[in-house]
Protein backbone atom coordinates (compact mmCIF):
# COMPACT_ATOMS: atom_id res chain seq x y z
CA UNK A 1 0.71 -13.89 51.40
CA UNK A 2 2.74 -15.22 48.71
CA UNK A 3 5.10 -12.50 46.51
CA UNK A 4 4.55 -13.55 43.22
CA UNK A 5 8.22 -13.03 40.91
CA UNK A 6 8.48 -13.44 37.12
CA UNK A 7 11.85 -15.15 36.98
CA UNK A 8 14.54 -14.07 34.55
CA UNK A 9 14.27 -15.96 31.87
CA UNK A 10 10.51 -15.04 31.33
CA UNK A 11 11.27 -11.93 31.28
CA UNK A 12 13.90 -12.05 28.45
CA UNK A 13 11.10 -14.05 26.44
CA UNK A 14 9.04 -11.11 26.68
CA UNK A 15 12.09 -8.46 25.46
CA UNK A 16 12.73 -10.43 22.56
CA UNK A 17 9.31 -10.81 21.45
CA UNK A 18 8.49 -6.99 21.86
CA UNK A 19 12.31 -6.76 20.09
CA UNK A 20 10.78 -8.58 16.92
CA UNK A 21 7.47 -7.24 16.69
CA UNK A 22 9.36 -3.69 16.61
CA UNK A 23 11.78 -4.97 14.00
CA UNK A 24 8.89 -6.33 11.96
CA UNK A 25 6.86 -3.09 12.03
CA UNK A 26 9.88 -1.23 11.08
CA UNK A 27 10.42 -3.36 8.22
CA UNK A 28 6.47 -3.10 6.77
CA UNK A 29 7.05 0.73 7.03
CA UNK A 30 9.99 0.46 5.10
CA UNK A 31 8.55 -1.46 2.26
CA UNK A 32 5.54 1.13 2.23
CA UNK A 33 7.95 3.62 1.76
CA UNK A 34 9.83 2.80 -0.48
CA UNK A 35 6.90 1.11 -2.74
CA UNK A 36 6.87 1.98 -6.53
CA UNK A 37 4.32 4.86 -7.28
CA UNK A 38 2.15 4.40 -9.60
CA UNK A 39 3.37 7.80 -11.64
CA UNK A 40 6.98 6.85 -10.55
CA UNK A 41 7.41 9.62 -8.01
CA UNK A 42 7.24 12.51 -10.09
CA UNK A 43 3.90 13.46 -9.39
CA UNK A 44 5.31 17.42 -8.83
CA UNK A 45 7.28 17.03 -12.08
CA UNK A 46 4.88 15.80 -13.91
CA UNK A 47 1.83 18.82 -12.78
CA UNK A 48 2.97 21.26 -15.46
CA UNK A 49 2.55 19.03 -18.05
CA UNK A 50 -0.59 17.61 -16.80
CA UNK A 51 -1.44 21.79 -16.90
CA UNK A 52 -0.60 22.11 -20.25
CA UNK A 53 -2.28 19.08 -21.83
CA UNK A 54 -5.40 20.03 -20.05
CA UNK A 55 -5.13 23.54 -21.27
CA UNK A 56 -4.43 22.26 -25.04
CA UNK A 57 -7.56 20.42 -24.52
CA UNK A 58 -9.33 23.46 -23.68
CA UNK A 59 -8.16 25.61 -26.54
CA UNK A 60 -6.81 23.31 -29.36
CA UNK A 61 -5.27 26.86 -31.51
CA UNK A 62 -2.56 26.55 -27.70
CA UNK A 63 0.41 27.69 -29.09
CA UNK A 64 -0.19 27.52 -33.09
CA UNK A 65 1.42 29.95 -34.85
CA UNK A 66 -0.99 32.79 -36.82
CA UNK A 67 1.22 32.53 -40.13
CA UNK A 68 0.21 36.09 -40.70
CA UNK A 69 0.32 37.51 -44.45
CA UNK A 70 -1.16 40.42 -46.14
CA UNK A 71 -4.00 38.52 -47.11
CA UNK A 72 -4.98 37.25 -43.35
CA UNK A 73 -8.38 38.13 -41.96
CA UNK A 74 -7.52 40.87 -39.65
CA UNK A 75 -10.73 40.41 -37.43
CA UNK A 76 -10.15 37.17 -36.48
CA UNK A 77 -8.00 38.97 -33.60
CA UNK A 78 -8.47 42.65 -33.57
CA UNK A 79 -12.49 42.16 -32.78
CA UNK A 80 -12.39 46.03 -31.10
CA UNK A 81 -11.45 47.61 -34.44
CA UNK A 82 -13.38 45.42 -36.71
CA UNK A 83 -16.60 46.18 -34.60
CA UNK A 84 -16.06 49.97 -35.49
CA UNK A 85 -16.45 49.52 -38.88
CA UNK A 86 -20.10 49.38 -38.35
CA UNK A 87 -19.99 51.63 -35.35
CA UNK A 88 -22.42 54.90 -35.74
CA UNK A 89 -20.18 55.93 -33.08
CA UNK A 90 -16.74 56.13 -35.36
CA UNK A 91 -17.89 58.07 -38.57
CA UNK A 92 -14.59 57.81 -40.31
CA UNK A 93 -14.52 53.82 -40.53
CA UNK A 94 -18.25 53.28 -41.00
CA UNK A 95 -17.59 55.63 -43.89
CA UNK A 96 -14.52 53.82 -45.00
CA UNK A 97 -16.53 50.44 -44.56
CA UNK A 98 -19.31 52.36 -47.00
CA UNK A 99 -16.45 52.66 -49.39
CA UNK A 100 -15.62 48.93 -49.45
CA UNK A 101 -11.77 49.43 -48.55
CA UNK A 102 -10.05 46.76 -46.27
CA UNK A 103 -7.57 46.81 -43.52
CA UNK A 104 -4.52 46.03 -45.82
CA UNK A 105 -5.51 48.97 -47.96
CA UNK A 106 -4.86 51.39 -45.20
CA UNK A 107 -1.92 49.46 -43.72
CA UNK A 108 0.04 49.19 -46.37
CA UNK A 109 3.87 48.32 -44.69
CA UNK A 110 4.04 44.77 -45.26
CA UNK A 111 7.62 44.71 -43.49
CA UNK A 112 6.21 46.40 -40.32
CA UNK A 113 3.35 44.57 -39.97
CA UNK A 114 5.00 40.99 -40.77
CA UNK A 115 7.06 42.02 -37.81
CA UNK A 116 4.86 42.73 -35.25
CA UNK A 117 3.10 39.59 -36.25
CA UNK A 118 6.17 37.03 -36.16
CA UNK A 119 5.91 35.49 -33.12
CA UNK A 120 1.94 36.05 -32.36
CA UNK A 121 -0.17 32.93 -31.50
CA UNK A 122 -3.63 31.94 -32.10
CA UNK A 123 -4.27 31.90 -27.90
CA UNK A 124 -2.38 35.07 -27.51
CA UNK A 125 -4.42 38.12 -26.22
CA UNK A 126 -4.74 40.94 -29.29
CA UNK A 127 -2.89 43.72 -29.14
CA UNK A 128 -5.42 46.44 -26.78
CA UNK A 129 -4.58 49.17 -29.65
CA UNK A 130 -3.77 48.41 -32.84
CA UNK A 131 -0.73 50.55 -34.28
CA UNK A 132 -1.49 53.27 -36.91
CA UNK A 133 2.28 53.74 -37.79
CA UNK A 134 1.88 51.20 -41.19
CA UNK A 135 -0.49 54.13 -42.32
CA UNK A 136 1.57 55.96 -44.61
CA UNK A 137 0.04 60.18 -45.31
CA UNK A 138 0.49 58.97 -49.27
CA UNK A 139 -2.15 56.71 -48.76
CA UNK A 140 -4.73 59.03 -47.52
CA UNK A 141 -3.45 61.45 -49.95
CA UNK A 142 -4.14 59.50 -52.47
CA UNK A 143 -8.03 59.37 -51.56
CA UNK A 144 -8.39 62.97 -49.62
CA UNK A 145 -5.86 65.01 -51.60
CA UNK A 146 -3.19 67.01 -49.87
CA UNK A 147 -3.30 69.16 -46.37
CA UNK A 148 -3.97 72.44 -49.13
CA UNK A 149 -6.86 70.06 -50.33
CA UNK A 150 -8.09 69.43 -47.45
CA UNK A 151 -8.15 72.52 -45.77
CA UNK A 152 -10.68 73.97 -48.56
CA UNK A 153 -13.27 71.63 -47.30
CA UNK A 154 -12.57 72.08 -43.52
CA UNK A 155 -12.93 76.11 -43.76
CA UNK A 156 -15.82 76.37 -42.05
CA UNK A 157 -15.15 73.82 -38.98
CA UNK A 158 -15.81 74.11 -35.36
CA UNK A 159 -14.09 71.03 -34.39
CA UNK A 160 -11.19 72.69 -32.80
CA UNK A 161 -12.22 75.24 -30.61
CA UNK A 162 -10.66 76.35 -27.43
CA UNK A 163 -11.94 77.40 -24.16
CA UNK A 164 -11.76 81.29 -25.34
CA UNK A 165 -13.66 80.38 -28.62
CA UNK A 166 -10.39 80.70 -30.99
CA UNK A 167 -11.15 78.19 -33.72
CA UNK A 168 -8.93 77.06 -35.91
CA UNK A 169 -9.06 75.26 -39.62
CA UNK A 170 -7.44 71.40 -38.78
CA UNK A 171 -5.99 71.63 -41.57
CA UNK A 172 -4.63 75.01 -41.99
CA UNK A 173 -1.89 75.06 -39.17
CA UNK A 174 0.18 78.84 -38.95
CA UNK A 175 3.13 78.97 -40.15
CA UNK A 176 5.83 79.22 -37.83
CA UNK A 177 8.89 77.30 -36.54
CA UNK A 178 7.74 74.64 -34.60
CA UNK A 179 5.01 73.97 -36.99
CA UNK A 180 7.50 73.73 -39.91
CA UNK A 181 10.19 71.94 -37.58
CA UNK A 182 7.26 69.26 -36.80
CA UNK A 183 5.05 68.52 -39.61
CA UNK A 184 1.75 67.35 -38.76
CA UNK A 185 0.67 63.72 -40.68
CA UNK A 186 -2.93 62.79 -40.84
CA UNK A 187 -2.40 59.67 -38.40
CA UNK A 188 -1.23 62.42 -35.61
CA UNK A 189 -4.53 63.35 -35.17
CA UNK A 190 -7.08 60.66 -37.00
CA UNK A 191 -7.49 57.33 -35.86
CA UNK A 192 -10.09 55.56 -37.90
CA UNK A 193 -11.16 53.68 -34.77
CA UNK A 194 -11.87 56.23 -33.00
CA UNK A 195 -14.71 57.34 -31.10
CA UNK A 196 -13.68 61.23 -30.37
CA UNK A 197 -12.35 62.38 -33.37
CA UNK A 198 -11.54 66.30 -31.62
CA UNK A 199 -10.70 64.81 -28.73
CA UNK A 200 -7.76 63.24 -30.41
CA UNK A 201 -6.73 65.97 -32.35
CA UNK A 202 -7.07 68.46 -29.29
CA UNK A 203 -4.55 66.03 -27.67
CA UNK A 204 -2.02 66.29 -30.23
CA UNK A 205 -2.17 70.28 -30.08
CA UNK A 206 -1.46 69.97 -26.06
CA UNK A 207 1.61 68.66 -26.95
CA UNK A 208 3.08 71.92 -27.57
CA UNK A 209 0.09 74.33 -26.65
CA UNK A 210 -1.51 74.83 -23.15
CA UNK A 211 -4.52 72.62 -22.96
CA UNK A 212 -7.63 74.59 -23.92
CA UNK A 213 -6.01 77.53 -25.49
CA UNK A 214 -4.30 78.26 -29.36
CA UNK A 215 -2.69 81.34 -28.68
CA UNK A 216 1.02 81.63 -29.59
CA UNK A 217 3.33 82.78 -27.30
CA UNK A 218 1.27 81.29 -24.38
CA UNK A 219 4.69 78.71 -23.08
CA UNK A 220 7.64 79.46 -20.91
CA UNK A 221 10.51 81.14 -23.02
CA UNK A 222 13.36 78.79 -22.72
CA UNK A 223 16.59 80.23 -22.14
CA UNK A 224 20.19 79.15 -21.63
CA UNK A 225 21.59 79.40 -17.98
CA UNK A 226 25.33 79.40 -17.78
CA UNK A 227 26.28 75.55 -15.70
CA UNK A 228 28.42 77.19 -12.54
């Protein structure tokens, strides 16, 4: 039988045609790569924007500025306390509301208020409590008369009763140091918003006194221990 032999020369035909096919192939790959991309390869660059326009587009207010004034519409953004106004639930504004008074006439500290609205936007989530430090005492004074005032018409009140069945007039605190060293406001225990109207004023007492109880001398006597 005859050995059949490729000789040399065939055989460096068929190098340097696999040699160029490579090299072709190669090059193709090269061209792919390094192709201009439609959004000129800054598609990751280019994602937060492509966020933000969308989410513009979803809300057009994005990012706008409130421009808040005294004369703004305060329910636009603080829905919670505007809803309480006609709340059965929260006697004091629903009797406020009967009165016809408005937000501004309550919150009267332009300067405060400007401030805490400076850099607020219309997309920006409202504030989850509304302060009550712009509500200066003169203003309710000037409607409720003074804490002497008041405490005629609260004489008879249960409202703050303790667990022993001490009650005590809200507005008729005992004199005595801490009482005199800390005065109480109105806004320390009323919060026109507000659903629980003792609750809130029986949290301000357990500042000082033992939860549940009015009794004086009820708290561990401080004394002064020498530093060794």
């Amino acid at each position: 039988m005859t050995e059949r032999t490729t000789s040399p020369d065939r055989r460096w035909f068929l190098a340097a045609l696999l040699g160029a096919i490579l090299a072709v192939a190669c090059a193709a790959g090269l061209l792919v790569g390094c192709a201009p991309k439609a959004d000129g390869g800054n598609a990751g660059a280019d994602a937060p924007a492509a966020q933000a326009t969308d989410e513009a587009e979803d809300n057009p207010l994005a990012g706008q500025p409130v421009n808040w004034t005294m004369e703004s519409d305060c329910a636009t953004c603080h829905t919670t306390e505007a809803a309480s106004a006609t709340d059965a639930a929260c006697p004091q504004d629903v009797a406020h509301e009967a009165e016809g008074l408005t937000c501004v006439q309550c919150h009267t500290d332009e300067a405060v208020l400007s401030t805490a609205h400076a850099e607020v936007t219309y997309d920006d989530k409202p504030a989850s409590k509304a302060t009550v430090a712009t509500v200066d005492p003169a203003t309710c004074i000037a409607c409720h008369g003074d804490m002497d005032e008041v405490a005629k018409l609260t004489a008879d009140s249960t409202a703050l009763t303790d667990d022993k069945g001490t009650t005590v007039n809200p507005h008729e605190r005992p004199a005595g140091e801490r009482h005199d060293e800390v005065p109480a406001t109105c806004t320390d225990c009323h919060n026109n918003h507000s659903k629980d109207l003792p609750k809130d004023a029986m949290k301000y007492c357990a500042q000082c006194h033992h939860r549940g109880t009015f009794e004086c001398g009820t708290c561990h006597e401080l004394r002064e221990r020498s530093v060794s």
